[in-house]
N, C-alpha and C. Protein backbone atom coordinates (compact mmCIF):
# COMPACT_ATOMS: atom_id res chain seq x y z
N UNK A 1 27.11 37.75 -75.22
CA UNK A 1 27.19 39.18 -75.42
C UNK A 1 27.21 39.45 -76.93
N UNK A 2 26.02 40.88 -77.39
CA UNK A 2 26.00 40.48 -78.83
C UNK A 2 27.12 41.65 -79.50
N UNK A 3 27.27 41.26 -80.65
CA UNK A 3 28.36 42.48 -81.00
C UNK A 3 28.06 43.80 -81.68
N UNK A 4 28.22 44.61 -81.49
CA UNK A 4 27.59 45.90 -82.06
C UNK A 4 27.72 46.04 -83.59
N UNK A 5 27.06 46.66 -84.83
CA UNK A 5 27.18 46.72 -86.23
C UNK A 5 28.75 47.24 -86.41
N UNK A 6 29.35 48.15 -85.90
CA UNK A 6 30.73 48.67 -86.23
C UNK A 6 31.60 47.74 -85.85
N UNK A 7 31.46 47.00 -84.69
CA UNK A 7 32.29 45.88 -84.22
C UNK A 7 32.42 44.41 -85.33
N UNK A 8 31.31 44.14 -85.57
CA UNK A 8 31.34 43.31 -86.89
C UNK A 8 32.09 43.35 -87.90
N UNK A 9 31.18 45.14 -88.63
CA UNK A 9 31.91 45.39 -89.55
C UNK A 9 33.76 45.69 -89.74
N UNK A 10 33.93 46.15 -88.49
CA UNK A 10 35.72 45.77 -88.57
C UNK A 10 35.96 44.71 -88.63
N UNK A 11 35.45 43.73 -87.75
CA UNK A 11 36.33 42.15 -87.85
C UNK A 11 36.13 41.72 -89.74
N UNK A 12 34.58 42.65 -89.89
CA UNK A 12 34.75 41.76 -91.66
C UNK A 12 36.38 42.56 -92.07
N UNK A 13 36.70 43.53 -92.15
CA UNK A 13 37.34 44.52 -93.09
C UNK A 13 38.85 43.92 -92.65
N UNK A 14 38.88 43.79 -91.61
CA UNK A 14 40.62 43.52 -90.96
C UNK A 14 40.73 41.76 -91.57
N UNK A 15 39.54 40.88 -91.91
CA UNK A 15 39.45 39.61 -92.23
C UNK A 15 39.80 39.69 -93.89
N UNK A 16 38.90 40.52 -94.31
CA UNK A 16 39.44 40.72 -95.57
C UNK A 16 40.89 41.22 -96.26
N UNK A 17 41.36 42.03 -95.72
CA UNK A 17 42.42 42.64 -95.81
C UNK A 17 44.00 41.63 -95.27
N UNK A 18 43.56 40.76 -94.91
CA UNK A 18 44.55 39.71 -94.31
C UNK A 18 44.36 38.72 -94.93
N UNK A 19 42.84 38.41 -95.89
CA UNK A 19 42.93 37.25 -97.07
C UNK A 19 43.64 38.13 -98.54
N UNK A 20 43.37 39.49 -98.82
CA UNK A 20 44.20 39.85 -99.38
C UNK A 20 45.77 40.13 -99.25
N UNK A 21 46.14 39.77 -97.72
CA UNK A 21 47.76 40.54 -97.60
C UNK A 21 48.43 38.76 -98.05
N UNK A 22 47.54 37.71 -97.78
CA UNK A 22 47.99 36.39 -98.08
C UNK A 22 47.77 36.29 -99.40
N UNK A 23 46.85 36.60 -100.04
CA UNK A 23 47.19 36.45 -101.33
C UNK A 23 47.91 37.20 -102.48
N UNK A 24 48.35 38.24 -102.14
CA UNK A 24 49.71 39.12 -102.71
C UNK A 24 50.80 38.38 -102.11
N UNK A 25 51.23 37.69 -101.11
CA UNK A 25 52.29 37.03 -100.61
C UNK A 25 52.37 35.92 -101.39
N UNK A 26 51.28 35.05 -101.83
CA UNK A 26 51.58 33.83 -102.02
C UNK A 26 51.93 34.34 -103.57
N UNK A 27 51.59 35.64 -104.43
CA UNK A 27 52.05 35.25 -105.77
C UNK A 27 53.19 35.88 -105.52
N UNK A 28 53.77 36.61 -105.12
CA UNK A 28 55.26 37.16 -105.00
C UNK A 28 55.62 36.02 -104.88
N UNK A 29 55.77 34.94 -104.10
CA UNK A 29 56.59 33.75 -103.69
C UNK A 29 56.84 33.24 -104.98
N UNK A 30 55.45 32.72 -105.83
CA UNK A 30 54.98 31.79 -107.39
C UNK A 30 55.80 32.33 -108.08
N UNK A 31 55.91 33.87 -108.29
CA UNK A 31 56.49 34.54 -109.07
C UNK A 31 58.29 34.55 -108.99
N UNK A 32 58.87 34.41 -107.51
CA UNK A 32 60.01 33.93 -107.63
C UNK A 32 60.60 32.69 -107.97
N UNK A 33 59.63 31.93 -107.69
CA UNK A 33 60.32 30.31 -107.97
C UNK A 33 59.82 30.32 -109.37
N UNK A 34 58.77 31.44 -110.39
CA UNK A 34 59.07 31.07 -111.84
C UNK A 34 60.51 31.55 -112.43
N UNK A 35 60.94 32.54 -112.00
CA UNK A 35 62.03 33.33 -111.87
C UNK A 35 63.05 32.43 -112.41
N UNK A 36 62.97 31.54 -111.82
CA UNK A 36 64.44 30.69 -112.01
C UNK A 36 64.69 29.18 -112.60
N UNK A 37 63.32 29.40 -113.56
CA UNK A 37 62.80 28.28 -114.07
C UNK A 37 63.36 28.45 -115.37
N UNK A 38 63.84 27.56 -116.04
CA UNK A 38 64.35 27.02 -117.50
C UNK A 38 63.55 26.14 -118.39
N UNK A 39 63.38 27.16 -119.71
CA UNK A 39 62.69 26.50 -120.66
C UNK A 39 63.15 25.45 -120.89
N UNK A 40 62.39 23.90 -121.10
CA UNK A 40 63.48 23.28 -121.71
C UNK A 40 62.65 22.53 -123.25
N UNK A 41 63.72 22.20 -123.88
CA UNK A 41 63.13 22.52 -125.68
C UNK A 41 62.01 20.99 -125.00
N UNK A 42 61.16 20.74 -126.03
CA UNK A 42 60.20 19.65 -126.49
C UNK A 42 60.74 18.41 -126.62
N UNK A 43 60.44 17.47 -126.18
CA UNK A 43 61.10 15.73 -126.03
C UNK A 43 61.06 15.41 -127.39
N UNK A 44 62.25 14.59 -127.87
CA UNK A 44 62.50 13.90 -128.87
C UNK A 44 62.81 14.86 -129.95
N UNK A 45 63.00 16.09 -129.53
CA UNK A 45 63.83 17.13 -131.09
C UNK A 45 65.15 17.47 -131.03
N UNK A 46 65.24 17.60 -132.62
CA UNK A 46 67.04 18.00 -132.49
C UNK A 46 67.34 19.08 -131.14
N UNK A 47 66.71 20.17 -130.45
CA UNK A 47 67.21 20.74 -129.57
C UNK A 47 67.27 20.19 -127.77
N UNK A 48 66.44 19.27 -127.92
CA UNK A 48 66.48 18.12 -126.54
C UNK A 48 67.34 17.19 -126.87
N UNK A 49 67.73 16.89 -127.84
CA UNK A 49 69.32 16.28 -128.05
C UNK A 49 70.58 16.71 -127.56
N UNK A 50 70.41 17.73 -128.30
CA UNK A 50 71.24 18.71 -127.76
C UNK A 50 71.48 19.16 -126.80
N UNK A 51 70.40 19.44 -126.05
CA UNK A 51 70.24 20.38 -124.17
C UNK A 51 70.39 18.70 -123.33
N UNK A 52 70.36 17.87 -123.67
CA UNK A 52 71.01 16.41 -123.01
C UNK A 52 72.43 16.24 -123.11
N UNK A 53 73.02 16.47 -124.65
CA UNK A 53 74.30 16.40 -124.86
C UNK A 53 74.93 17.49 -123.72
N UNK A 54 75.01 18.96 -123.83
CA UNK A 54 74.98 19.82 -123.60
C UNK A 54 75.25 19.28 -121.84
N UNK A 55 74.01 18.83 -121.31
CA UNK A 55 74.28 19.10 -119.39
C UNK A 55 74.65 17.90 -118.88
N UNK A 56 75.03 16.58 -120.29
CA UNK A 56 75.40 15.34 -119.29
C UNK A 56 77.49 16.15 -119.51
N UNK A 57 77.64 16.87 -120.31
CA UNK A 57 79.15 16.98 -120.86
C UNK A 57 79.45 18.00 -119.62
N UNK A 58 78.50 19.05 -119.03
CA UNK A 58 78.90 19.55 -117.96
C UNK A 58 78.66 19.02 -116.54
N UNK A 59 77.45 17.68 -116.41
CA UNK A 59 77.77 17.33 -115.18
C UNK A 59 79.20 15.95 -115.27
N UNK A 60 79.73 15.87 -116.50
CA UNK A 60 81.06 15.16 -116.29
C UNK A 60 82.13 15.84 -115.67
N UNK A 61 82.25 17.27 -116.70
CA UNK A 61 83.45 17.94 -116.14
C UNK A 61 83.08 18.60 -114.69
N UNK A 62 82.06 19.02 -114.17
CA UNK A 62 81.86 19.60 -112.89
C UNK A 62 81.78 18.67 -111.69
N UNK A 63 81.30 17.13 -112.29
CA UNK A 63 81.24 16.09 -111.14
C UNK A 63 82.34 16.31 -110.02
N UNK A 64 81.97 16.90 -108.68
CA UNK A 64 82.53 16.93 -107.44
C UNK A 64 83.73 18.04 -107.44
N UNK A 65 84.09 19.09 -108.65
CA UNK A 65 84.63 19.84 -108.09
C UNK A 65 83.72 21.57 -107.87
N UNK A 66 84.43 22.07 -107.14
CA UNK A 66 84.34 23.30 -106.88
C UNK A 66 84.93 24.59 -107.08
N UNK A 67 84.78 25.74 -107.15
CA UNK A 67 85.06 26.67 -107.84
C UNK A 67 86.60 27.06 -106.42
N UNK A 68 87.52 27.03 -107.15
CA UNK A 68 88.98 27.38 -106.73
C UNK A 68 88.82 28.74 -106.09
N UNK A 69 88.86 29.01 -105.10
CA UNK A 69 88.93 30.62 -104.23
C UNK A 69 90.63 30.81 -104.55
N UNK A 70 91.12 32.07 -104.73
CA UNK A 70 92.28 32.53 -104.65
C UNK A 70 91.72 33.51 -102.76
N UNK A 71 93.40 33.57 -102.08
CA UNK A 71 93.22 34.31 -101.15
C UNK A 71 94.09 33.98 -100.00
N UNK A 72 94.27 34.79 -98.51
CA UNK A 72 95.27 34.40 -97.89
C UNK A 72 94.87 33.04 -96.92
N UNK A 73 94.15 32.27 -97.16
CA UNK A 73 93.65 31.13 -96.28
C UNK A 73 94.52 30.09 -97.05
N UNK A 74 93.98 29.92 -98.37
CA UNK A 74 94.19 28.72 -99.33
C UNK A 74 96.20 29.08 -99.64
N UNK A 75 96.14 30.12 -99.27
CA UNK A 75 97.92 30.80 -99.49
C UNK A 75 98.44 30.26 -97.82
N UNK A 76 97.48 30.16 -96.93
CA UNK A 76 98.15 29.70 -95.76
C UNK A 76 98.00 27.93 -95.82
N UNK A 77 97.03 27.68 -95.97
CA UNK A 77 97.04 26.33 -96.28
C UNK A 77 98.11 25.24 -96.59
N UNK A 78 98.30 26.13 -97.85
CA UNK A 78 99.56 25.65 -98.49
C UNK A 78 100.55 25.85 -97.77
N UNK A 79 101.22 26.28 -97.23
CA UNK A 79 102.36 26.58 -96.73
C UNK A 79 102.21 25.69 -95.80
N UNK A 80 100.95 25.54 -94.91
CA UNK A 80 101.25 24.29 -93.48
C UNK A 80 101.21 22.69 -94.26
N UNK A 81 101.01 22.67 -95.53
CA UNK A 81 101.03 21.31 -95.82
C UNK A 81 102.39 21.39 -96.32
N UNK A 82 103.18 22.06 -96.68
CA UNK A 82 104.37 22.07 -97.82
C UNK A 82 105.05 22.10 -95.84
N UNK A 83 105.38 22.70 -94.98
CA UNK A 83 106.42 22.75 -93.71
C UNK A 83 105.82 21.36 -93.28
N UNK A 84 104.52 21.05 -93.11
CA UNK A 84 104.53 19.34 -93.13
C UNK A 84 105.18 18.16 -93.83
N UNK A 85 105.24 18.55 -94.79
CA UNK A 85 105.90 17.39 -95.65
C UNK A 85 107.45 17.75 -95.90
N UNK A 86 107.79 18.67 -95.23
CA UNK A 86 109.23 19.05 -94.87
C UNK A 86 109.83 18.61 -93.58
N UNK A 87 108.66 18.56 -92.59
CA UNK A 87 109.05 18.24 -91.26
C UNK A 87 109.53 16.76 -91.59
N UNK A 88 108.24 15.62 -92.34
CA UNK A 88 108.53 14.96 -92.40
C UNK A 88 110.00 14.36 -92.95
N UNK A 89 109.74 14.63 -94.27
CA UNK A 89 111.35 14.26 -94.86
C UNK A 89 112.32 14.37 -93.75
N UNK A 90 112.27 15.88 -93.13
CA UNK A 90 113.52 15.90 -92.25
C UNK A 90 113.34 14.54 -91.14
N UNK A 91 112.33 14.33 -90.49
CA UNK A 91 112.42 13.09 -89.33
C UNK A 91 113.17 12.26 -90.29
N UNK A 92 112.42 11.63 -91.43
CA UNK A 92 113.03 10.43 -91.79
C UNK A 92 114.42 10.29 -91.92
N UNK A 93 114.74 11.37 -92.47
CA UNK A 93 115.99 11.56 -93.25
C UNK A 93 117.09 11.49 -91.61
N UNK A 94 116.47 11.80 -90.74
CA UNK A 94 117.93 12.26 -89.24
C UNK A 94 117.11 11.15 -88.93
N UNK A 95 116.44 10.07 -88.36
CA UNK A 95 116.47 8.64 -87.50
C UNK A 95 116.70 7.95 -88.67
């Protein structure tokens, strides 16, 4: 069955319009992951010395901890480990 000239011509226009809706998608995406990209200075200069010094001195001090939440969880927390280590003493202390 053959297809009529208007029938064509939509499938071209709706084909086109969907290689353009993919290619506005794919640079929005490019454009976020440049977003969050860091210059970093040129190998072997005083400022790549530096930006080495600089992120081995913060992955020392940051190695494995995490940012301290204040709040009523970490406020309850505490309290069931501190009546734990009270319970205890008390067992030991009465057998």
């Amino acid at each position: 069955m053959a297809k009529s000239k208007n029938a064509k011509k939509r499938q071209q226009a709706q084909r086109k319009q969907q290689a353009e809706h993919r290619q506005a998608h794919n640079v929005a995406k490019s454009r976020e992951r440049d977003a969050h990209r860091q210059h970093l200075p040129k190998t072997g200069t005083k400022a790549d010395d530096d930006y080495l010094l600089h992120r081995s001195r913060e992955d020392l001090v940051d190695f494995g901890l995490t940012k301290v939440r204040g709040g009523w969880v970490n406020i309850a927390i505490a309290v069931v480990v501190v009546l734990a280590l009270l319970g205890l003493i008390l067992f030991f202390v009465v057998y």
